[in-house]
PDB file of N, CA and C in Angstrom:
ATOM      1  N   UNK A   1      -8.320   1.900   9.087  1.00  0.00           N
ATOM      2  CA  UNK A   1      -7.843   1.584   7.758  1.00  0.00           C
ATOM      3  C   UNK A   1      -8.932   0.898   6.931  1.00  0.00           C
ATOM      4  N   UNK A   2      -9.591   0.255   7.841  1.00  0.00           N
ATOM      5  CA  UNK A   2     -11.187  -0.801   6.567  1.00  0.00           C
ATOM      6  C   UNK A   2     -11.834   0.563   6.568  1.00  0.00           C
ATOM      7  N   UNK A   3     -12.304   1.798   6.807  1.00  0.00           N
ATOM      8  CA  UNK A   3     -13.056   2.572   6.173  1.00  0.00           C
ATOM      9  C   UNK A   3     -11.839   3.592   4.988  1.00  0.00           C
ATOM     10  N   UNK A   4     -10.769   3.250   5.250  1.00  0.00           N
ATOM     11  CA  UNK A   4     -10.099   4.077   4.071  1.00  0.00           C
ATOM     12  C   UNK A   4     -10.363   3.285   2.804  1.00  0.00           C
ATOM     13  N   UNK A   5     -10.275   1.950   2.979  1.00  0.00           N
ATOM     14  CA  UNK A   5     -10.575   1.163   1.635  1.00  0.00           C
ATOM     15  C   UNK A   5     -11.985   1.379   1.534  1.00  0.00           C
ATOM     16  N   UNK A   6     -12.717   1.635   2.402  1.00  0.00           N
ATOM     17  CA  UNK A   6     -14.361   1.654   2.475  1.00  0.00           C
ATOM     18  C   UNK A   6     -14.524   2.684   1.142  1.00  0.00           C
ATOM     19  N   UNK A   7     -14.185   3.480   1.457  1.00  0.00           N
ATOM     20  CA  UNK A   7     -14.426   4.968   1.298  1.00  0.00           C
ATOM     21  C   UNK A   7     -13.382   5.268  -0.248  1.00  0.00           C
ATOM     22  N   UNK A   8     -12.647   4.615  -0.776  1.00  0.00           N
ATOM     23  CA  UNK A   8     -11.229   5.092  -1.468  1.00  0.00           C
ATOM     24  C   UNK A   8     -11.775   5.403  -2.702  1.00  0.00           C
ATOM     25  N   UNK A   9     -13.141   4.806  -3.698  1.00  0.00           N
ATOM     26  CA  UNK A   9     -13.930   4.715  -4.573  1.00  0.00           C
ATOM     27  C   UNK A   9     -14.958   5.725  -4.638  1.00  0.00           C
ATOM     28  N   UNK A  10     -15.169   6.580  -3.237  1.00  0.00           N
ATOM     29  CA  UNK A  10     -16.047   7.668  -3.601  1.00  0.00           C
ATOM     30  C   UNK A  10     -15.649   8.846  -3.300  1.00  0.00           C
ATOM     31  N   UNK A  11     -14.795   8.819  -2.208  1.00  0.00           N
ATOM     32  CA  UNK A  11     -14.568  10.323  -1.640  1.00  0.00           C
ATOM     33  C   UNK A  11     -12.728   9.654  -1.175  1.00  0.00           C
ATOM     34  N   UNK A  12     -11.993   9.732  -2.145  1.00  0.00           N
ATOM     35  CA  UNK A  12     -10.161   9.484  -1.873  1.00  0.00           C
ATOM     36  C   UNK A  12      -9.623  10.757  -1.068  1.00  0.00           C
ATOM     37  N   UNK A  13     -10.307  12.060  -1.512  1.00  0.00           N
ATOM     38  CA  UNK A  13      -9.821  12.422   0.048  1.00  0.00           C
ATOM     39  C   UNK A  13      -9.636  12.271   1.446  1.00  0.00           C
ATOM     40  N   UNK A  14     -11.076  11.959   1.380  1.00  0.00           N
ATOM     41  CA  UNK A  14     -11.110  11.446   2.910  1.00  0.00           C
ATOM     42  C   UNK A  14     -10.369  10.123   3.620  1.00  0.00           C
ATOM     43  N   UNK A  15     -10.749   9.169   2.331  1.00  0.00           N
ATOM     44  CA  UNK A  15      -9.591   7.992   2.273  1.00  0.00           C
ATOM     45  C   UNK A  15      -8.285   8.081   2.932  1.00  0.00           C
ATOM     46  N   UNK A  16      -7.679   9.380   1.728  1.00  0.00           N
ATOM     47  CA  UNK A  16      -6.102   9.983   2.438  1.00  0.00           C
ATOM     48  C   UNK A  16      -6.172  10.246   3.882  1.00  0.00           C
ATOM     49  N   UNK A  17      -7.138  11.070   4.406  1.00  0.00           N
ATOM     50  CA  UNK A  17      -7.285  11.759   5.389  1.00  0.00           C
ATOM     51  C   UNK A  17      -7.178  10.271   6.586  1.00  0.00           C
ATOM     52  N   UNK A  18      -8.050   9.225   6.372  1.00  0.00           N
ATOM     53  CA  UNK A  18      -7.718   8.480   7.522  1.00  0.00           C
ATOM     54  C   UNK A  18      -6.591   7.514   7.423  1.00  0.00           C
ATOM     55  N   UNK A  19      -5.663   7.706   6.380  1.00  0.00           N
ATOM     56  CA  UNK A  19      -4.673   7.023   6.206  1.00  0.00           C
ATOM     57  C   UNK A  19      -3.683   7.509   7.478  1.00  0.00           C
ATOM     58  N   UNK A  20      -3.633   9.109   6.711  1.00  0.00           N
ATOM     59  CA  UNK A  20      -3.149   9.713   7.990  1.00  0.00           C
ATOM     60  C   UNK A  20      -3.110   9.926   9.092  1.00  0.00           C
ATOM     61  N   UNK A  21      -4.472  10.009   9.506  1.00  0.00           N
ATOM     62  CA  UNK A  21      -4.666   9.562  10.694  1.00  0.00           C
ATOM     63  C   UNK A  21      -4.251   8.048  11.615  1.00  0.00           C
ATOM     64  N   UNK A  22      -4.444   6.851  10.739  1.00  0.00           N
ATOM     65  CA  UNK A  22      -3.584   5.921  10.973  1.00  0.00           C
ATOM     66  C   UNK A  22      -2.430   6.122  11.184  1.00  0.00           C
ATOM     67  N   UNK A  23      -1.739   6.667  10.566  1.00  0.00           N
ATOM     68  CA  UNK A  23      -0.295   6.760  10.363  1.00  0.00           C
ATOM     69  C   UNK A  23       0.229   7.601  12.149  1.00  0.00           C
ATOM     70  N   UNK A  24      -0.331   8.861  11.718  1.00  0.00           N
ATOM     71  CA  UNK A  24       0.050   9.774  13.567  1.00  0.00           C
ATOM     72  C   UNK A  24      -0.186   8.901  14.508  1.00  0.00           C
ATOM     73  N   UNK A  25      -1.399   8.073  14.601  1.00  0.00           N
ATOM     74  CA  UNK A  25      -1.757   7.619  15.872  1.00  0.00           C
ATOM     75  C   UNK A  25      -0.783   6.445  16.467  1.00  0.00           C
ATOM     76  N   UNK A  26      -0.339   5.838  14.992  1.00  0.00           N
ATOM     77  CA  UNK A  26       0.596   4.504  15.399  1.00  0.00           C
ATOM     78  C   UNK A  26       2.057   5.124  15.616  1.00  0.00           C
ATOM     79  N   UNK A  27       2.429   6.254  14.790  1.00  0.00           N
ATOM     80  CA  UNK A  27       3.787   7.462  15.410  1.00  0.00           C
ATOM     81  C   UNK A  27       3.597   7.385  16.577  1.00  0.00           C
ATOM     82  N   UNK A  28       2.492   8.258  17.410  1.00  0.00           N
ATOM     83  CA  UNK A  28       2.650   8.389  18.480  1.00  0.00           C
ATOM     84  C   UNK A  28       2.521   7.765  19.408  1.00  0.00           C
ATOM     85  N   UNK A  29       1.785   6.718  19.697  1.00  0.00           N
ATOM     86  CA  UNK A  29       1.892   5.345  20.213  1.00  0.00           C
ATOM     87  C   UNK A  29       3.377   4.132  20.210  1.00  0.00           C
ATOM     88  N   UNK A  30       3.953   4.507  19.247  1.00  0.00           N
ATOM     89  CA  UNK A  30       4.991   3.216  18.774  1.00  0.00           C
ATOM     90  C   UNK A  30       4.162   2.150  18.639  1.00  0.00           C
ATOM     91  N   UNK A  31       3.024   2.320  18.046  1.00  0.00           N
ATOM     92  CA  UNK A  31       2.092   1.010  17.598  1.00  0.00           C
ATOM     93  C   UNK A  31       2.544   0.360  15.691  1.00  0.00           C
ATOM     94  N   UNK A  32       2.775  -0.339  15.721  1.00  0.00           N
ATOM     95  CA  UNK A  32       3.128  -0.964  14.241  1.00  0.00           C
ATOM     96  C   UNK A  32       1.635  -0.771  13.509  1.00  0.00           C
ATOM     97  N   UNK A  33       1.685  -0.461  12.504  1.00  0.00           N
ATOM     98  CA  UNK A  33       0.729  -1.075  11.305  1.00  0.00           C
ATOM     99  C   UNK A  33       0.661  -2.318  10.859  1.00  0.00           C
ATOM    100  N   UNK A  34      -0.460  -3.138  11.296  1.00  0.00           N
ATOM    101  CA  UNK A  34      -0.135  -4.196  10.624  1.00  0.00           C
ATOM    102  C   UNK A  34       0.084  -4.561   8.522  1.00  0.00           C
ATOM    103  N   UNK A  35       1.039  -5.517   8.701  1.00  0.00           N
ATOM    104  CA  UNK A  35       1.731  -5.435   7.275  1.00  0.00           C
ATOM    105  C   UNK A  35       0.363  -6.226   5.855  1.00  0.00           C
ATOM    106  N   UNK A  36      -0.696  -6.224   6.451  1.00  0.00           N
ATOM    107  CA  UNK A  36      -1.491  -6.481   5.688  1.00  0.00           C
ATOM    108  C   UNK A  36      -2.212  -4.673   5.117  1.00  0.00           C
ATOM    109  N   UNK A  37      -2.124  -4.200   6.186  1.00  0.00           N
ATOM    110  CA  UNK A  37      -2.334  -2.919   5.671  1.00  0.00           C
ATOM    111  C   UNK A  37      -1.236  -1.736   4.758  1.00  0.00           C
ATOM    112  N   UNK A  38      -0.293  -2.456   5.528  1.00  0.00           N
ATOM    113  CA  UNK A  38       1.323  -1.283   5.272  1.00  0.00           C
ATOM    114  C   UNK A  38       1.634  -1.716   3.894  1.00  0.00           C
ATOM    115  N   UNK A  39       1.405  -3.089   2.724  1.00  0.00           N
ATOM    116  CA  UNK A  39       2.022  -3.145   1.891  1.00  0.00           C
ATOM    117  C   UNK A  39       0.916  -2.251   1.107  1.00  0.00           C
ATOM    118  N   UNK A  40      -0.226  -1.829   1.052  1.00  0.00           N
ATOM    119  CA  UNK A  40      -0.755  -0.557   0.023  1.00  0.00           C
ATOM    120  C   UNK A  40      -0.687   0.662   0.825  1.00  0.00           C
ATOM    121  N   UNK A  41       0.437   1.165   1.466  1.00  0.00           N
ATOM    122  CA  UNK A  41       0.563   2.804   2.055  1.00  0.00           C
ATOM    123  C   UNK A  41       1.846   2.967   1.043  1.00  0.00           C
ATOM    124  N   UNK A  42       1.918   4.127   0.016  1.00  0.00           N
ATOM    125  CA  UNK A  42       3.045   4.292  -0.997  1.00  0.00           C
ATOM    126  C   UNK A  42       3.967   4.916   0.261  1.00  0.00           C
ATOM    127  N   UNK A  43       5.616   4.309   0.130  1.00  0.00           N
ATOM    128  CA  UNK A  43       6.418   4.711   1.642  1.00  0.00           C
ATOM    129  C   UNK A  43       6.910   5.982   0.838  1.00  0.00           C
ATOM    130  N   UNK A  44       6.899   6.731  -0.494  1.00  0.00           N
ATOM    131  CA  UNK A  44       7.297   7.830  -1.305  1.00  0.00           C
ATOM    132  C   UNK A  44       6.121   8.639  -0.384  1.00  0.00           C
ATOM    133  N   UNK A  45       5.189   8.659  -1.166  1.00  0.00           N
ATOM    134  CA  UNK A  45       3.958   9.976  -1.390  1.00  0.00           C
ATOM    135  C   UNK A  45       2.974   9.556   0.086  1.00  0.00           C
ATOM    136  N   UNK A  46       3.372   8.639   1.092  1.00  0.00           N
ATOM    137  CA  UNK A  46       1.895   8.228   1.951  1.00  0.00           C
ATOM    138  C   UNK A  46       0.726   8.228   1.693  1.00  0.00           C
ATOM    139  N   UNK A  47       0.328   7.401   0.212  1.00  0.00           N
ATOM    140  CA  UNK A  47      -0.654   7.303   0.072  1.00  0.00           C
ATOM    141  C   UNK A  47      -1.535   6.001  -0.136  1.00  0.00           C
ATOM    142  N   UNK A  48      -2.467   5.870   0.208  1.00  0.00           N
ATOM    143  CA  UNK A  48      -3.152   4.547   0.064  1.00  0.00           C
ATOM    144  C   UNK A  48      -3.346   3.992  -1.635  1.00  0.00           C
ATOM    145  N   UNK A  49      -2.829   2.897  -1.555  1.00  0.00           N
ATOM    146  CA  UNK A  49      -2.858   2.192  -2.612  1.00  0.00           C
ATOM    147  C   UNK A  49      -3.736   0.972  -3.270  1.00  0.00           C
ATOM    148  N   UNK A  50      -4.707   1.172  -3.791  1.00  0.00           N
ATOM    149  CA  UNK A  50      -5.707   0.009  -4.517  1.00  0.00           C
ATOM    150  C   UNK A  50      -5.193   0.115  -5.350  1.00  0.00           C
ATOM    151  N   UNK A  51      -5.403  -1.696  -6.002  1.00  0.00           N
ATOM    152  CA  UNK A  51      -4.671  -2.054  -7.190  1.00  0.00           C
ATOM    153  C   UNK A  51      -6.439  -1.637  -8.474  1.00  0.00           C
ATOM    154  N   UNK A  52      -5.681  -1.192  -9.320  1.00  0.00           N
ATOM    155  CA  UNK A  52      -6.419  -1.244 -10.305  1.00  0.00           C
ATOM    156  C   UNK A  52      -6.879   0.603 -10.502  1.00  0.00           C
ATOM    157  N   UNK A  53      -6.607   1.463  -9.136  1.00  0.00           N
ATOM    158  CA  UNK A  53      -7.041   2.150  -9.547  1.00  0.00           C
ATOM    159  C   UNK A  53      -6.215   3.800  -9.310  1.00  0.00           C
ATOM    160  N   UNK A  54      -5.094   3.707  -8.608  1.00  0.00           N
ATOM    161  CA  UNK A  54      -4.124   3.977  -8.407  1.00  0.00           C
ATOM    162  C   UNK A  54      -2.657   3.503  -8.097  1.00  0.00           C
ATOM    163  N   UNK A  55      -2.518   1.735  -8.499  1.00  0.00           N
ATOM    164  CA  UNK A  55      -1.394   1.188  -8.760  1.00  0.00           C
ATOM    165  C   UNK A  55      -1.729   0.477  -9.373  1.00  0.00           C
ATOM    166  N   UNK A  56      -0.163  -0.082  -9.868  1.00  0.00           N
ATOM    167  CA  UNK A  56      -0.320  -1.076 -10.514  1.00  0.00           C
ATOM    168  C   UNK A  56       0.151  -2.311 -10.070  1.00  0.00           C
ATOM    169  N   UNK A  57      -0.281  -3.938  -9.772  1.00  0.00           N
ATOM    170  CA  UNK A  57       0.409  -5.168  -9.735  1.00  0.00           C
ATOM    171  C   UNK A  57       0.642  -5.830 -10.510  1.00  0.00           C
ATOM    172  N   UNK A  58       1.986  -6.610 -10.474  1.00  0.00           N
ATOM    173  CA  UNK A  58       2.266  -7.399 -11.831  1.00  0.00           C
ATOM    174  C   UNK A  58       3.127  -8.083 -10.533  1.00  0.00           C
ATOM    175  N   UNK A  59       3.208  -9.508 -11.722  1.00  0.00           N
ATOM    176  CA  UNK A  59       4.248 -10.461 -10.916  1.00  0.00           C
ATOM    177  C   UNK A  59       5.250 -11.086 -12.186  1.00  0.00           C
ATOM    178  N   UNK A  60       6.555 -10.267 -11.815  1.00  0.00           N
ATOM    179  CA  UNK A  60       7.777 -10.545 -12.230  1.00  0.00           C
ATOM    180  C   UNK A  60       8.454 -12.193 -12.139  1.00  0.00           C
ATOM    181  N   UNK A  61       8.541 -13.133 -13.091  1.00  0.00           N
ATOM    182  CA  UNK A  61       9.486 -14.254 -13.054  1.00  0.00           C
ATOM    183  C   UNK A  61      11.034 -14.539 -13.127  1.00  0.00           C
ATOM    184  N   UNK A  62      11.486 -12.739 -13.526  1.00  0.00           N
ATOM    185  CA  UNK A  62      13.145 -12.975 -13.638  1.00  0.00           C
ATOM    186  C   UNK A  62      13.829 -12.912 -12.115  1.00  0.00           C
ATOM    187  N   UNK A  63      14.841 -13.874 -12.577  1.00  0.00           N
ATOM    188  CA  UNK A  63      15.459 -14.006 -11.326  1.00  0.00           C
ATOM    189  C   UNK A  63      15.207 -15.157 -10.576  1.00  0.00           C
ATOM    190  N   UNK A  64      14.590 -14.182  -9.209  1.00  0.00           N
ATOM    191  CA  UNK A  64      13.568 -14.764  -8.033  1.00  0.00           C
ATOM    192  C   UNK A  64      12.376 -14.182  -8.565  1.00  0.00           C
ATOM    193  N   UNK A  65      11.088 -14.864  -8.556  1.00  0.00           N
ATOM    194  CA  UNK A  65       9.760 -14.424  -8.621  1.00  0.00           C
ATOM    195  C   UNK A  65       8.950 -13.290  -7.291  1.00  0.00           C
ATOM    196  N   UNK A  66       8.457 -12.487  -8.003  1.00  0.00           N
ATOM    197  CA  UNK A  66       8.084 -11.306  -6.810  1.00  0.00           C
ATOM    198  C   UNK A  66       7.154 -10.486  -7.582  1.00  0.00           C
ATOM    199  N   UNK A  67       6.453  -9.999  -6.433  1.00  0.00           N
ATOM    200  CA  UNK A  67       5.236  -9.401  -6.980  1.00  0.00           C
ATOM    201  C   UNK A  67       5.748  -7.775  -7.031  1.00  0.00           C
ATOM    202  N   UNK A  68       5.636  -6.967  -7.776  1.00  0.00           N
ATOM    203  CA  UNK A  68       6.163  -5.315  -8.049  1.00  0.00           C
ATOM    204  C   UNK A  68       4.394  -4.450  -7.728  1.00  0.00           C
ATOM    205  N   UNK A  69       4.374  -4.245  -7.229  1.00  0.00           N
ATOM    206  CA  UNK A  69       3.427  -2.955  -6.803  1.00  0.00           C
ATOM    207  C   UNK A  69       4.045  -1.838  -7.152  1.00  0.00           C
ATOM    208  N   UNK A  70       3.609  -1.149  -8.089  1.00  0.00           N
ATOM    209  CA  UNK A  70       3.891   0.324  -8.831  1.00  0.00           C
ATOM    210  C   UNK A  70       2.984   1.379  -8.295  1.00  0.00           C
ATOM    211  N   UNK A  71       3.436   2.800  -7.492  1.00  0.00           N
ATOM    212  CA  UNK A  71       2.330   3.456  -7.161  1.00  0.00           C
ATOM    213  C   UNK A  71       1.665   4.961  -8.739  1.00  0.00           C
ATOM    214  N   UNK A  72       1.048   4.916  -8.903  1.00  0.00           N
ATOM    215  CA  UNK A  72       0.725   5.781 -10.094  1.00  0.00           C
ATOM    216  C   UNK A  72       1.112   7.045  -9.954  1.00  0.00           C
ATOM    217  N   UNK A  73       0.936   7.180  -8.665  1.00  0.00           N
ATOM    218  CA  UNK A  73       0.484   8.987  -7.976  1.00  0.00           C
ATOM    219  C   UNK A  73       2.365   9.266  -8.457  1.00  0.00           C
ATOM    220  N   UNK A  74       3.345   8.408  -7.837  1.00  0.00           N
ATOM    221  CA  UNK A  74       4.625   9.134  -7.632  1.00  0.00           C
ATOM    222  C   UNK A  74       5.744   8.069  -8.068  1.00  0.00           C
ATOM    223  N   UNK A  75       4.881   6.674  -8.736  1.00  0.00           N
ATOM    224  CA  UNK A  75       6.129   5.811  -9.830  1.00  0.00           C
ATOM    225  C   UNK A  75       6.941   5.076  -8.612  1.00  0.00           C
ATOM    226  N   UNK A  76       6.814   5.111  -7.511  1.00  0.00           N
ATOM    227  CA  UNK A  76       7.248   3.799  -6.683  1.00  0.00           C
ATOM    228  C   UNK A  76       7.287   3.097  -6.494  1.00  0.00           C
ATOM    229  N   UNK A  77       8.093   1.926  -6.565  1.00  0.00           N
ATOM    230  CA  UNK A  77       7.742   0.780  -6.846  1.00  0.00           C
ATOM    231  C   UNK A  77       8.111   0.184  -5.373  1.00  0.00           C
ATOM    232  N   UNK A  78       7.378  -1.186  -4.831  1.00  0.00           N
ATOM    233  CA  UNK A  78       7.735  -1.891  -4.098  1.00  0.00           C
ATOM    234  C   UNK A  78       7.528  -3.686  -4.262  1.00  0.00           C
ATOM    235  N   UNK A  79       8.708  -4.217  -3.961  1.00  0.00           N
ATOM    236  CA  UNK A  79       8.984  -5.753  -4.337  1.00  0.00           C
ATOM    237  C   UNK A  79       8.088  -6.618  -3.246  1.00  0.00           C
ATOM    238  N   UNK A  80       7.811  -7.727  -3.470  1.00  0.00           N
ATOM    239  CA  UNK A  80       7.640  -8.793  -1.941  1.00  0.00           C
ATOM    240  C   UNK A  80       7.914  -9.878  -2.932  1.00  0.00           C
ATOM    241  N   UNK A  81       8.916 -10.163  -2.323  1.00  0.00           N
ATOM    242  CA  UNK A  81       9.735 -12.235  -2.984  1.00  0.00           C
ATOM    243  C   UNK A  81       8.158 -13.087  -2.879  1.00  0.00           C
ATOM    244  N   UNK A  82       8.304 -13.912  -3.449  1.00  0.00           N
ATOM    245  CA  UNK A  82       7.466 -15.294  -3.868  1.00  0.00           C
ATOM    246  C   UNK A  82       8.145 -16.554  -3.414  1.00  0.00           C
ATOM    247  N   UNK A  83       7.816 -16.795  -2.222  1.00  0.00           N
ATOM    248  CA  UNK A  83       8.951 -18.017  -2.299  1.00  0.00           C
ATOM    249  C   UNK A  83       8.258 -19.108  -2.762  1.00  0.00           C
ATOM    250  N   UNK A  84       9.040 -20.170  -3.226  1.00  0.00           N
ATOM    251  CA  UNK A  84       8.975 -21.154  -4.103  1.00  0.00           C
ATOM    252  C   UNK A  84       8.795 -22.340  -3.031  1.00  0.00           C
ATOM    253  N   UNK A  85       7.714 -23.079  -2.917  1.00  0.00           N
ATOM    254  CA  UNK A  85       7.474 -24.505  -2.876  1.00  0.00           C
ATOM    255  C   UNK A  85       8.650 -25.668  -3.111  1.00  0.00           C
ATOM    256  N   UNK A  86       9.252 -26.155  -2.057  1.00  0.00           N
ATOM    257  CA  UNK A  86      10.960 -27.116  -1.587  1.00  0.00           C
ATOM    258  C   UNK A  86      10.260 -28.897  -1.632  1.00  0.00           C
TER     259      UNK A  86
END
């Protein structure tokens, strides 16, 4: 996964390509992704997500505070809460 981000700025095919490959190997294993990697894989389109250049981040205050990751490729959005300092 560090050479998919390596790589996502010159050649995003290939990028995709070892996303996927991540992805089968931990299928077939029952190996988890770790969630530092899994919150930029779009769970719509499986695709790797950098902010700025195929998503978008913003951090929402209504409500509960949470950060919205928007994917560009296919408009998906995904939440992660902010918890608040007690």
């Amino acid at each position: 996964m560090n050479k998919a981000f390596e790589t996502i700025h010159k050649e995003p095919d290939l990028a995709q390509r070892y996303v996927e490959i991540a992805r089968k190997i931990g299928m077939r294993y029952r190996v988890r992704i770790p969630k530092k990697w899994k919150i930029f894989i779009c769970r719509k389109c499986k695709r790797l997500m950098v902010p700025g250049l195929n998503c978008r981040v913003r951090i929402q205050r209504k409500r509960e505070p949470h950060v919205t990751i928007t994917c560009l490729m296919c408009n998906h959005t995904k939440r992660f809460l902010i918890k608040r300092k007690q």
